[in-house]
Protein backbone atom coordinates (compact mmCIF):
# COMPACT_ATOMS: atom_id res chain seq x y z
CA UNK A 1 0.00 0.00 0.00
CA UNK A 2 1.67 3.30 -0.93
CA UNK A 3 2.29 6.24 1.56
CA UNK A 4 -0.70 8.84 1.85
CA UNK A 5 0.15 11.25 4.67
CA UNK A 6 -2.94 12.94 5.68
CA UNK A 7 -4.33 14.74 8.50
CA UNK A 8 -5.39 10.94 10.58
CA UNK A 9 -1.96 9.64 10.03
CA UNK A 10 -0.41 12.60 10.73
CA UNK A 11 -2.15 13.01 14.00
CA UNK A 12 -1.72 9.42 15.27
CA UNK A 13 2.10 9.49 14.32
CA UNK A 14 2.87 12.65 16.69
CA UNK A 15 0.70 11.29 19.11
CA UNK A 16 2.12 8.01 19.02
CA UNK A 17 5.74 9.65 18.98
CA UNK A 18 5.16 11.53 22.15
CA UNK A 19 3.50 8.90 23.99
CA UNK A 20 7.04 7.12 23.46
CA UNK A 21 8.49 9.58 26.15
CA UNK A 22 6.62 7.04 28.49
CA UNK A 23 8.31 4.02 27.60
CA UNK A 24 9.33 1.59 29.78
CA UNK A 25 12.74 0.58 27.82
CA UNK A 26 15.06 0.73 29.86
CA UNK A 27 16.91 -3.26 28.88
CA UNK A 28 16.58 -2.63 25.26
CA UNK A 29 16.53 1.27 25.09
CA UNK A 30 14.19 0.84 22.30
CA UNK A 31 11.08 3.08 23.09
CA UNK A 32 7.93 2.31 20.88
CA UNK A 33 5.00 4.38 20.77
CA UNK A 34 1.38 3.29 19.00
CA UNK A 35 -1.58 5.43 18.64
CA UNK A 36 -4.59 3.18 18.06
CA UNK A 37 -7.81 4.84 16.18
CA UNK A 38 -11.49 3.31 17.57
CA UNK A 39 -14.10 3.71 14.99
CA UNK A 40 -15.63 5.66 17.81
CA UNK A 41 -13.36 8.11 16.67
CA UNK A 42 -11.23 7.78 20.06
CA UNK A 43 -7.78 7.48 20.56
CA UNK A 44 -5.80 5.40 22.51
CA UNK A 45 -1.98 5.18 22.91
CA UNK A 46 0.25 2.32 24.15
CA UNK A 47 4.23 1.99 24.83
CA UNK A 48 6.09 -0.79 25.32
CA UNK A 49 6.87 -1.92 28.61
CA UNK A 50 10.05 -4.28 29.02
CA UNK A 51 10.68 -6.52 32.24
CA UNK A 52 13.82 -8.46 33.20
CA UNK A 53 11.74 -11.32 32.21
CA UNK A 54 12.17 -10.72 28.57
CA UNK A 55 8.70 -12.86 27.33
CA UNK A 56 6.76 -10.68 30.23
CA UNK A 57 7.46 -7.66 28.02
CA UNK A 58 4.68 -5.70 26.11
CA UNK A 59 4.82 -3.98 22.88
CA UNK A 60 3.13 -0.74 22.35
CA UNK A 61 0.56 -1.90 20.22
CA UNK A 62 -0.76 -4.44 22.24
CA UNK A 63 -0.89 -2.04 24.98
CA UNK A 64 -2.76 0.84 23.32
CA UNK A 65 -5.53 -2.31 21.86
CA UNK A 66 -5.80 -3.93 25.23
CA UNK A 67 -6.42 -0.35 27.02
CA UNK A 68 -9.37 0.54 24.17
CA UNK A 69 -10.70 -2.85 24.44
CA UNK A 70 -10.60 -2.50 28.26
CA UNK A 71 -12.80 1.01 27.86
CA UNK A 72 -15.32 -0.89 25.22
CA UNK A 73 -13.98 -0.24 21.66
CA UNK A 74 -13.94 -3.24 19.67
CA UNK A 75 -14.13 -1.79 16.26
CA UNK A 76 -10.61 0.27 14.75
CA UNK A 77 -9.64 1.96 12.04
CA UNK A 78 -5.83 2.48 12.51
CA UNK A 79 -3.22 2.36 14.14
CA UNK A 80 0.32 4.19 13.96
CA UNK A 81 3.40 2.41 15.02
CA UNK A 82 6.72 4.69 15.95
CA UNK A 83 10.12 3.92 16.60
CA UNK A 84 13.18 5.87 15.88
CA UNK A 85 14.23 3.51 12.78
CA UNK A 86 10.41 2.84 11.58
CA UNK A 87 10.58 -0.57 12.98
CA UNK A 88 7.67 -2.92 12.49
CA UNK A 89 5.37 -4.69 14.23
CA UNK A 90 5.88 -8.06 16.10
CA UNK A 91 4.53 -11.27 15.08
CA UNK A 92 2.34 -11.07 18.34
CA UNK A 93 1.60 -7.63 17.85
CA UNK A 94 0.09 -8.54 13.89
CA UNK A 95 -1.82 -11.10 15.25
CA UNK A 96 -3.75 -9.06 17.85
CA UNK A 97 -4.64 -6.48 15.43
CA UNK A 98 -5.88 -9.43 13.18
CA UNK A 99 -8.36 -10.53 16.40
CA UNK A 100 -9.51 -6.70 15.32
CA UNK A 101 -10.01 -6.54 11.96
CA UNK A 102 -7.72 -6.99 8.36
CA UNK A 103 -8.46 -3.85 7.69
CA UNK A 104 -6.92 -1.72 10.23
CA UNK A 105 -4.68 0.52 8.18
CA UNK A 106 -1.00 0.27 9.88
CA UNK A 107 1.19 3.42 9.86
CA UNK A 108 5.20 2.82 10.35
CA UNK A 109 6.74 6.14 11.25
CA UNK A 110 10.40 6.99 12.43
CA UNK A 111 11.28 9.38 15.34
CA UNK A 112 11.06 12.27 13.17
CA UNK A 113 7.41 11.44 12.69
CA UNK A 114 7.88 10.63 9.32
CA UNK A 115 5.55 8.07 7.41
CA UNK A 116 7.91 5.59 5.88
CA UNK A 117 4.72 2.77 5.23
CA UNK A 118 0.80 2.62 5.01
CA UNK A 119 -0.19 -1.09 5.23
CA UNK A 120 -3.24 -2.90 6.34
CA UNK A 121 -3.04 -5.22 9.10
CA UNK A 122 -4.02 -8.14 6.08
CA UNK A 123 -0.87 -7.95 4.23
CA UNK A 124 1.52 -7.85 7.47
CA UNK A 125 -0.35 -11.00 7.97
CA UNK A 126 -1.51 -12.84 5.33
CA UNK A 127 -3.20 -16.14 6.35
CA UNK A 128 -3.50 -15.61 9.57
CA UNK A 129 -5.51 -17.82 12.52
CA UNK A 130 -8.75 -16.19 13.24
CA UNK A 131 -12.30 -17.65 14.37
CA UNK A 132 -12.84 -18.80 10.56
CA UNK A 133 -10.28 -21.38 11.40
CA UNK A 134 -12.35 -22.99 14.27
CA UNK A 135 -15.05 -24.15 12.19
């Protein structure tokens, strides 16, 4: 999907790159900031928070979908994803958004809040497990 900065991806890129300031990073130093749209049209943001036990760790994403779900939002629209070096989302991460919707529009932005992708949650990942599979 090609790059189409507008005014939602703009907005949940700087808010997703300031909520980074809040990151709890401090094995990795890697501070990730999301910015998850509801179809409500609320916002929720998420950092990642690391523990000594590396598998209790969280990833921003998850954070920011598990607070909106938490608050009633089941339905989203997007969701911006920043790291300094545009890093993408975990495997984990792709298949939360997934329990969400295909759909979701994914924004990858740097620390400099620039957009360097516009994908949809269906072609990070493509045949993924969902409740069609338990039939």
């Amino acid at each position: 999907m090609k790059k189409t900065k507008n005014n939602t991806s703009q907005k949940l890129i700087t808010l997703a790159n300031d909520a980074r300031a809040n990151a709890y990073a401090q094995y990795s130093g890697y501070a990730v900031g999301a910015a998850l749209l509801g179809k409500s049209g609320k916002i929720y943001t998420g950092v990642n928070v690391e523990n000594a036990v590396y598998p209790l760790t969280l990833c921003a994403e998850r954070v920011a979908i598990f607070k909106a779900v938490s608050e009633g939002e089941r339905e989203f629209e997007a969701i911006a994803v920043v790291t300094d070096n545009g890093g993408s989302p975990c495997g984990s991460c792709r298949q939360v958004l997934a329990e969400f919707g295909l759909d979701i529009i994914v924004y990858i932005a740097n620390g400099e809040n620039n957009l360097l992708e516009e994908i949809t949650v269906e072609a990070l990942l493509p045949r993924s497990f969902g409740v069609k599979d338990f039939a």
